[in-house]
C-alpha atoms as a PDB file:
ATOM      1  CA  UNK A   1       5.795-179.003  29.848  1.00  0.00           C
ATOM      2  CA  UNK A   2       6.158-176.504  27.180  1.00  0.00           C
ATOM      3  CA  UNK A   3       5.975-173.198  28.247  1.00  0.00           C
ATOM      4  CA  UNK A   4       4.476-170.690  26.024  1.00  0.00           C
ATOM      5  CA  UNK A   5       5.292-166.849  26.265  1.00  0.00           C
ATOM      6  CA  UNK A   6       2.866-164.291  25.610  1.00  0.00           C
ATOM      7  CA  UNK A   7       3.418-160.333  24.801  1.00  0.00           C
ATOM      8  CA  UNK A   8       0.587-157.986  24.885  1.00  0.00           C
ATOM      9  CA  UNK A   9       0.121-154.697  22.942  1.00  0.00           C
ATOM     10  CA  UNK A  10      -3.342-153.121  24.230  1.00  0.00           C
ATOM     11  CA  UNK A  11      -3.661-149.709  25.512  1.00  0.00           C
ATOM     12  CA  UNK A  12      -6.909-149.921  27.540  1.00  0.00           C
ATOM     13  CA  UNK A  13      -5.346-150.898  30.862  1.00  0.00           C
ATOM     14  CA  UNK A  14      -8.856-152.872  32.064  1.00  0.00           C
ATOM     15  CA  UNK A  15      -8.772-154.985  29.176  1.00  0.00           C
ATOM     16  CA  UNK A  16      -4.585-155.617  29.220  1.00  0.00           C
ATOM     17  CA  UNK A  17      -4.006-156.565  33.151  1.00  0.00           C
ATOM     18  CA  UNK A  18      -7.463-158.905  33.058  1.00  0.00           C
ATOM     19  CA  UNK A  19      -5.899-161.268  29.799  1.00  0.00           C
ATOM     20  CA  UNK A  20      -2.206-160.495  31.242  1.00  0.00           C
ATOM     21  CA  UNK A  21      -3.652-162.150  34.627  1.00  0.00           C
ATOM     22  CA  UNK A  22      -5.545-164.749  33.219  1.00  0.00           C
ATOM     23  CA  UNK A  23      -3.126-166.151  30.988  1.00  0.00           C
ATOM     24  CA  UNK A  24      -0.608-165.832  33.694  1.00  0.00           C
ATOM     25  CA  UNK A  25      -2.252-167.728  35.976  1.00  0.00           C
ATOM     26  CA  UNK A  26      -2.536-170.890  33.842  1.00  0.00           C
ATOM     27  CA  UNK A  27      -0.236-173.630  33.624  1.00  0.00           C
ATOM     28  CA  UNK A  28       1.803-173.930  30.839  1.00  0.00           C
ATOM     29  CA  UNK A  29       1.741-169.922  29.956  1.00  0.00           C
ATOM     30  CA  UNK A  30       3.992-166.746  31.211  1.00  0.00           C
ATOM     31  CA  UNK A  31       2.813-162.906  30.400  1.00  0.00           C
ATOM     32  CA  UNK A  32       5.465-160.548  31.030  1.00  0.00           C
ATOM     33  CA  UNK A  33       5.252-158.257  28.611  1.00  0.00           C
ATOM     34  CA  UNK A  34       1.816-156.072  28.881  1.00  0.00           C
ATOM     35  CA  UNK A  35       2.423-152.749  27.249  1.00  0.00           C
ATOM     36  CA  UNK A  36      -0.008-150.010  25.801  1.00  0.00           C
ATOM     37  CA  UNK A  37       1.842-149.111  22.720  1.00  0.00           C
ATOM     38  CA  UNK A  38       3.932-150.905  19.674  1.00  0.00           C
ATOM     39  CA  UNK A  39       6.916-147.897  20.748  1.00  0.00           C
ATOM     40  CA  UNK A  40       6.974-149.299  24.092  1.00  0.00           C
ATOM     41  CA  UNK A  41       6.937-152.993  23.227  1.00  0.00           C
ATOM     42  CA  UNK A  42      10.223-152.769  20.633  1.00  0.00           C
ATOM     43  CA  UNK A  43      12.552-152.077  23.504  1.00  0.00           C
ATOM     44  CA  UNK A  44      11.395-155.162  25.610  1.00  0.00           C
ATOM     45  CA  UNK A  45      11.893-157.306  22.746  1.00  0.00           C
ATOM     46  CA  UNK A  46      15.103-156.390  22.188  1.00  0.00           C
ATOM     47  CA  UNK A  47      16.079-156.736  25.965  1.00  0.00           C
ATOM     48  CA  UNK A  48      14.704-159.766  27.364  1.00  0.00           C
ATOM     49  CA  UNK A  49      13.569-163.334  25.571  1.00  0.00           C
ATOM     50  CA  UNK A  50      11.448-162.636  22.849  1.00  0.00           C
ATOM     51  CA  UNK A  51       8.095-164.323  23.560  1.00  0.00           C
ATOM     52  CA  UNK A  52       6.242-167.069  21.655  1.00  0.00           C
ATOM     53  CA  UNK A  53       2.989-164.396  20.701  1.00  0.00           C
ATOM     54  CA  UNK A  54       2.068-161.548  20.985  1.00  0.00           C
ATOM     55  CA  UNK A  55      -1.842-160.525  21.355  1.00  0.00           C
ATOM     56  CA  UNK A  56      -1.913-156.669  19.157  1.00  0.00           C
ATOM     57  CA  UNK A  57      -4.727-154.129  19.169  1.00  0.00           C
ATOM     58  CA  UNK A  58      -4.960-152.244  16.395  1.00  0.00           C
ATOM     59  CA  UNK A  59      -6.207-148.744  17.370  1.00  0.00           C
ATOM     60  CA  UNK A  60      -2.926-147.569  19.302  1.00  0.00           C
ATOM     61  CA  UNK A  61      -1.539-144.429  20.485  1.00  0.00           C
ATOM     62  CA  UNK A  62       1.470-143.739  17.775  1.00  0.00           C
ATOM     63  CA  UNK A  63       2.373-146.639  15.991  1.00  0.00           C
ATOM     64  CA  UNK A  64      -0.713-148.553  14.577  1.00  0.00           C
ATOM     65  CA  UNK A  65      -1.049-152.045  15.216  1.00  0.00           C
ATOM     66  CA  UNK A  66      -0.489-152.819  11.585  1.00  0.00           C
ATOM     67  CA  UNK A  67       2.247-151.066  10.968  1.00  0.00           C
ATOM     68  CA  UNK A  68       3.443-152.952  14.238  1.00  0.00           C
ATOM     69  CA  UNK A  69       2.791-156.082  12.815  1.00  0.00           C
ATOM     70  CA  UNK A  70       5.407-155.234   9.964  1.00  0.00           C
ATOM     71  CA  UNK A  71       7.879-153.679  11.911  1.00  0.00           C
ATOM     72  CA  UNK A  72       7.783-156.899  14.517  1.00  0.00           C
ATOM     73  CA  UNK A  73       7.760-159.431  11.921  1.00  0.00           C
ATOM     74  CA  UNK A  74      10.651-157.514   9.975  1.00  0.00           C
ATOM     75  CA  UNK A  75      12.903-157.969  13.385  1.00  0.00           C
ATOM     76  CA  UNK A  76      11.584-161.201  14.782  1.00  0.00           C
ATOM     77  CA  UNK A  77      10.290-163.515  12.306  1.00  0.00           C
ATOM     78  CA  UNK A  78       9.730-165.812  14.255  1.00  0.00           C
ATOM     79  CA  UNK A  79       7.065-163.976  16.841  1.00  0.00           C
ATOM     80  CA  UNK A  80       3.653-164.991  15.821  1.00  0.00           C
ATOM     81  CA  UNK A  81       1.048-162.055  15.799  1.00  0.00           C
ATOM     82  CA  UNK A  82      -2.614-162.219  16.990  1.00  0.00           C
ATOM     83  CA  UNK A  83      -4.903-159.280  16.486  1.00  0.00           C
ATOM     84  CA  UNK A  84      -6.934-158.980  19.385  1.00  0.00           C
ATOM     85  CA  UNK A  85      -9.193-155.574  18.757  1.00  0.00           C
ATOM     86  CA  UNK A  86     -12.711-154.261  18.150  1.00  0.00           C
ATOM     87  CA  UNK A  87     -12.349-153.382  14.329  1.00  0.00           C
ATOM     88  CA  UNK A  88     -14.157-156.112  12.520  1.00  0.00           C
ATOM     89  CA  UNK A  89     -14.068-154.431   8.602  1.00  0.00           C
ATOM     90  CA  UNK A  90     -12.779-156.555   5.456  1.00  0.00           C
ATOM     91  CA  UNK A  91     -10.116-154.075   4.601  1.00  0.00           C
ATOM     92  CA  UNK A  92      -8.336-154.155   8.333  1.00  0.00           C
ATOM     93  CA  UNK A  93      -8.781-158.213   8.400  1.00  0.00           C
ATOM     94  CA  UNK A  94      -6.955-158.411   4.907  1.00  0.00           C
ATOM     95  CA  UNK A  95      -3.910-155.580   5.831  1.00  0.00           C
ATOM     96  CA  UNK A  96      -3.348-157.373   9.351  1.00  0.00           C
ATOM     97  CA  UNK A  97      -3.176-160.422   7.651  1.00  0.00           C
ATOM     98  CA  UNK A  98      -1.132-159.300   4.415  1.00  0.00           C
ATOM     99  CA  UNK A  99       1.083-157.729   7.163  1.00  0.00           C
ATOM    100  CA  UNK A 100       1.956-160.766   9.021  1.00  0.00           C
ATOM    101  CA  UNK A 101      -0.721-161.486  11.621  1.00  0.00           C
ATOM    102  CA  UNK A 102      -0.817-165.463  12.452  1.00  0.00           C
ATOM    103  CA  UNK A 103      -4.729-165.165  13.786  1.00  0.00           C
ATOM    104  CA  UNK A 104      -7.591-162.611  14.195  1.00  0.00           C
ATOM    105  CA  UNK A 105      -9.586-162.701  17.535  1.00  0.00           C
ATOM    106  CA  UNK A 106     -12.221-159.712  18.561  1.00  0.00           C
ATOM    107  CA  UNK A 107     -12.035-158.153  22.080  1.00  0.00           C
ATOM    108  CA  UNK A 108     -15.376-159.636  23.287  1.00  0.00           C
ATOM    109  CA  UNK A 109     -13.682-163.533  22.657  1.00  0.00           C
ATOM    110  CA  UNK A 110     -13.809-165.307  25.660  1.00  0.00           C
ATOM    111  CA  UNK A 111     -10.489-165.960  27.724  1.00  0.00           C
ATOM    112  CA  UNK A 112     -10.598-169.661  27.262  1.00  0.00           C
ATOM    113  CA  UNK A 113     -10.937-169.076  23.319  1.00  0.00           C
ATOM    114  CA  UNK A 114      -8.376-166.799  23.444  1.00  0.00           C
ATOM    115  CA  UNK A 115      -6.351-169.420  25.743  1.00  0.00           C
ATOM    116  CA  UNK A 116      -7.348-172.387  23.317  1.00  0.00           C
ATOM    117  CA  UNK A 117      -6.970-169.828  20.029  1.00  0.00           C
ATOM    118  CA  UNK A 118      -3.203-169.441  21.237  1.00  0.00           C
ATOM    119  CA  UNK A 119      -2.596-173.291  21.980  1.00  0.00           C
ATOM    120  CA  UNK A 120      -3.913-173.782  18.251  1.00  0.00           C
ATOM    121  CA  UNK A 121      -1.793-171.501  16.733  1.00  0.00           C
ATOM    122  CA  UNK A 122       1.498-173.112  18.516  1.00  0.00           C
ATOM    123  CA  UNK A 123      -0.269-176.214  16.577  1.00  0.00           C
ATOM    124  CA  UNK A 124      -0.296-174.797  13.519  1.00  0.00           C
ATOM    125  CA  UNK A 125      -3.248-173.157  13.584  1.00  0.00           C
ATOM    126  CA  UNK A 126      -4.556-169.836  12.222  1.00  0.00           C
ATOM    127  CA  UNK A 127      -6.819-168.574  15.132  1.00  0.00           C
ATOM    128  CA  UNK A 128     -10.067-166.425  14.484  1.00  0.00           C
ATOM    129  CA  UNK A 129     -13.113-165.508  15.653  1.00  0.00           C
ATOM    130  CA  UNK A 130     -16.338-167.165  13.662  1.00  0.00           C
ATOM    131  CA  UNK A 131     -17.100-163.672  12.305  1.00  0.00           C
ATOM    132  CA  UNK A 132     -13.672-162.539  10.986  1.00  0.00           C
ATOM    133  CA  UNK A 133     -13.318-166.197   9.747  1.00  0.00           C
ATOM    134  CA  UNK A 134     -16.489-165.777   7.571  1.00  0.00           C
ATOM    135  CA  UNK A 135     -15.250-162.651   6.266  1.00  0.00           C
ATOM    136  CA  UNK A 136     -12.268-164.241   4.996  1.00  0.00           C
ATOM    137  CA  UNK A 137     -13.869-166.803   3.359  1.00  0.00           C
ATOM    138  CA  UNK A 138     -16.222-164.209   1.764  1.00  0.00           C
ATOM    139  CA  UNK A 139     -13.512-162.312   0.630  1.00  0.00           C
ATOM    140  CA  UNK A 140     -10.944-164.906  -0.817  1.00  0.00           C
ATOM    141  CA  UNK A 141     -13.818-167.190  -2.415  1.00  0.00           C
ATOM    142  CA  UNK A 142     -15.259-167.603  -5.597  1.00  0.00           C
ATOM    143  CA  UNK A 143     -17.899-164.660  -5.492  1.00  0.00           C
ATOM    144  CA  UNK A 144     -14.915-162.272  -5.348  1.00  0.00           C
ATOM    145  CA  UNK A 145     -14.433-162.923  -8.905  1.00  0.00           C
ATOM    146  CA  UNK A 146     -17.835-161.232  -9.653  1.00  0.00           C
ATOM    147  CA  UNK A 147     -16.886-158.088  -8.209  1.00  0.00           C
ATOM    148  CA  UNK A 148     -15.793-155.024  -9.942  1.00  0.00           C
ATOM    149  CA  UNK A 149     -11.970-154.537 -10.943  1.00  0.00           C
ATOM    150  CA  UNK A 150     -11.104-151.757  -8.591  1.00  0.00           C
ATOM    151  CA  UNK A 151      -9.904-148.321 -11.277  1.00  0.00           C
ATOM    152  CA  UNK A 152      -6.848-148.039  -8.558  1.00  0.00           C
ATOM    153  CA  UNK A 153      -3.257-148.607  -9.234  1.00  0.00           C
ATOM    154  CA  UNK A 154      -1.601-150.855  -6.763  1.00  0.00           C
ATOM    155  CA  UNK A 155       0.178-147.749  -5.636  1.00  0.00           C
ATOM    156  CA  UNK A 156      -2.781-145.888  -4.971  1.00  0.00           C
ATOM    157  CA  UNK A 157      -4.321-148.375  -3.376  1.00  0.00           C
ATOM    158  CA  UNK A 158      -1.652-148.447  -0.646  1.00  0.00           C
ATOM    159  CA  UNK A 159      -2.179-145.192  -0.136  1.00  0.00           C
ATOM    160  CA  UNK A 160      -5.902-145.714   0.356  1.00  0.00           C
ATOM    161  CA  UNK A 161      -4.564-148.441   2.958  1.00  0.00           C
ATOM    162  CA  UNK A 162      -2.232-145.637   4.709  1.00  0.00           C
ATOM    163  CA  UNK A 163      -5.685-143.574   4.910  1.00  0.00           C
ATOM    164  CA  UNK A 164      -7.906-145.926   6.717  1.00  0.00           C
ATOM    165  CA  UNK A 165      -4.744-146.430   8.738  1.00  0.00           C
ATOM    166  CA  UNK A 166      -5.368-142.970   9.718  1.00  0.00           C
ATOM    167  CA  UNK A 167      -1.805-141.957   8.422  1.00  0.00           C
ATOM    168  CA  UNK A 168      -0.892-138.436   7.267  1.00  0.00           C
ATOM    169  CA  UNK A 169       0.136-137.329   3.814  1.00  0.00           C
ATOM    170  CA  UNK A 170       3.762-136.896   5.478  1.00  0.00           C
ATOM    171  CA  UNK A 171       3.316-140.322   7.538  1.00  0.00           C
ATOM    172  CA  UNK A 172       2.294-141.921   4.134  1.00  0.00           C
ATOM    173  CA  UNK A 173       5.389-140.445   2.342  1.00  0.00           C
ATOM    174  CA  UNK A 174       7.149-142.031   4.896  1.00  0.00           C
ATOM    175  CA  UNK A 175       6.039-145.828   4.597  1.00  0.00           C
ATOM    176  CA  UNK A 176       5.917-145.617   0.790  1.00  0.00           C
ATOM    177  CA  UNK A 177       9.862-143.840   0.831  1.00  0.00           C
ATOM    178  CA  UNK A 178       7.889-141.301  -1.608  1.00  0.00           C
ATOM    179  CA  UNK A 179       7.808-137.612  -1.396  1.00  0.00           C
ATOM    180  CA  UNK A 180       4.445-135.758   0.267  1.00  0.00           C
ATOM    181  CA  UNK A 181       4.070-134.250  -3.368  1.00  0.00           C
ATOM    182  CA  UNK A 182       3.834-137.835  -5.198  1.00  0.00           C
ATOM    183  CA  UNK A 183       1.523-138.310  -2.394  1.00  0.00           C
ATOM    184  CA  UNK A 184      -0.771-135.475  -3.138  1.00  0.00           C
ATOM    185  CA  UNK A 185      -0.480-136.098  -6.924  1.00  0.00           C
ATOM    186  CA  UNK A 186      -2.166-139.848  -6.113  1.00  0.00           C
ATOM    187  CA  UNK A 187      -4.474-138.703  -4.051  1.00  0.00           C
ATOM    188  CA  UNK A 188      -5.770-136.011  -6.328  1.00  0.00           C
ATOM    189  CA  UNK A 189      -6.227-138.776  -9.435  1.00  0.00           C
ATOM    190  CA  UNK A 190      -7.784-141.281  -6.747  1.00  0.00           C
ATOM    191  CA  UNK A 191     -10.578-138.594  -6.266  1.00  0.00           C
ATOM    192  CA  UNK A 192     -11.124-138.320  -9.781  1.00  0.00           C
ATOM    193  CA  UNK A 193     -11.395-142.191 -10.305  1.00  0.00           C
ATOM    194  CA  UNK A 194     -13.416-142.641  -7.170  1.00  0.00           C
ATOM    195  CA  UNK A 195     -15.730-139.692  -8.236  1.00  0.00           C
ATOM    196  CA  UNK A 196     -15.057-138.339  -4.519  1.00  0.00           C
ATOM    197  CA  UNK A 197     -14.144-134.850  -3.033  1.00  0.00           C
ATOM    198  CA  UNK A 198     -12.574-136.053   0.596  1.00  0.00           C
ATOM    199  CA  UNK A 199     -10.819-138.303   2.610  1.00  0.00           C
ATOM    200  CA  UNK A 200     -13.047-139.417   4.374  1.00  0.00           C
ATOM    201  CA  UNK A 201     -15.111-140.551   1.237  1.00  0.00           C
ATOM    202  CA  UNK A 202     -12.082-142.619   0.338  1.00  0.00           C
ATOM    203  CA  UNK A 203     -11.828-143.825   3.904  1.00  0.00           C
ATOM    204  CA  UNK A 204     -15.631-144.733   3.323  1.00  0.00           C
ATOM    205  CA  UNK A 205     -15.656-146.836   0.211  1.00  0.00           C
ATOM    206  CA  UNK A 206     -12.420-148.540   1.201  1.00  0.00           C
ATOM    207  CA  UNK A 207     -14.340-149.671   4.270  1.00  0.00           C
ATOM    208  CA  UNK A 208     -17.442-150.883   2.524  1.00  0.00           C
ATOM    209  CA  UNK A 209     -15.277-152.666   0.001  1.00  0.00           C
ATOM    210  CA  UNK A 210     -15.857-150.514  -2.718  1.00  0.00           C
ATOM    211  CA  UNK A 211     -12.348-150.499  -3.870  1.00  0.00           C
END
């Protein structure tokens, strides 16, 4: 038998050593890695075999989950990535996905979906919960065509992304390999197309798919 190897990136400790005992208590699966942050996963990877998947939260201290996601995939292609977290908006489904994530699971799936979501994926399968599946469906079928063209460049609209992320101006500069002034300077004309005075305005319409 096939043995499949799991990693797991989920800083609430309750949560991590329950799906880190379950799934290593069933035939046919090993959990060795459990780890609370994306800074403290990279140097297991790089010492030991890499695993098969690896179950990512999202909200994490330092590193988000996303930008884990790119970072892992970068290194190790051949990792497959399931988010396993609470957030359940459009605009963190599509980044996690455009990103690199394999499959989309909330926290309050079951451990014998997550168990059969994880055998799927080693099938070919893209696993997700019934509510972040319907979102995708929503957002990549035909009624998307009858929304509004978004006013934002695809350069602001990756900083928008770098926003929700909860990134700073500097952090942005950073991903984007732009300076914090080019930063500002997109911000400022993001306001003015968005008809918005603050961040977290931005942060709002991004989330309610305004953009």
């Amino acid at each position: 038998m096939d043995v499949i190897s799991i990693g797991i990136v989920e800083d609430d400790n309750d949560i991590r050593n329950v799906i880190q005992k379950y799934l290593d208590s069933l035939p046919g699966f090993m959990c060795d890695i459990a780890v609370d942050s994306v800074e403290a996963v990279l140097p297991k990877l790089q010492e030991e075999i890499l695993p098969d998947v690896v179950l990512m939260d999202i909200g994490l201290p330092g590193m988000s989950g996303i930008d884990g996601i790119r970072l892992i995939k970068e290194r190790y292609p051949e990792i497959d990535i399931v988010m396993l977290t609470i957030y359940h908006d459009s605009q963190k489904i599509f980044n996690s996905l455009c990103a690199g994530a394999s499959g989309y699971l909330l926290k309050n799936t079951p451990l014998p979906e997550i168990k059969s979501g994880i055998e799927g994926l080693r099938a070919g399968g893209a696993p997700m919960s019934p509510q972040i599946a319907r979102k995708v469906i929503q957002y990549f079928g035909p009624n998307q065509k009858a929304r509004k063209t978004s006013p934002l460049t695809p350069k602001e609209k990756e900083i928008v992304v770098g926003l929700v992320d909860g990134l700073s101006y500097k952090m942005i500069a950073a991903r984007m390999n732009i300076s914090v002034e080019t930063v500002r300077f997109h911000i400022k004309n993001i306001y003015q197309k968005l008809h918005v005075h603050s961040k977290a305005e931005v942060i709002t319409k991004s989330l309610r798919g305004e953009i």
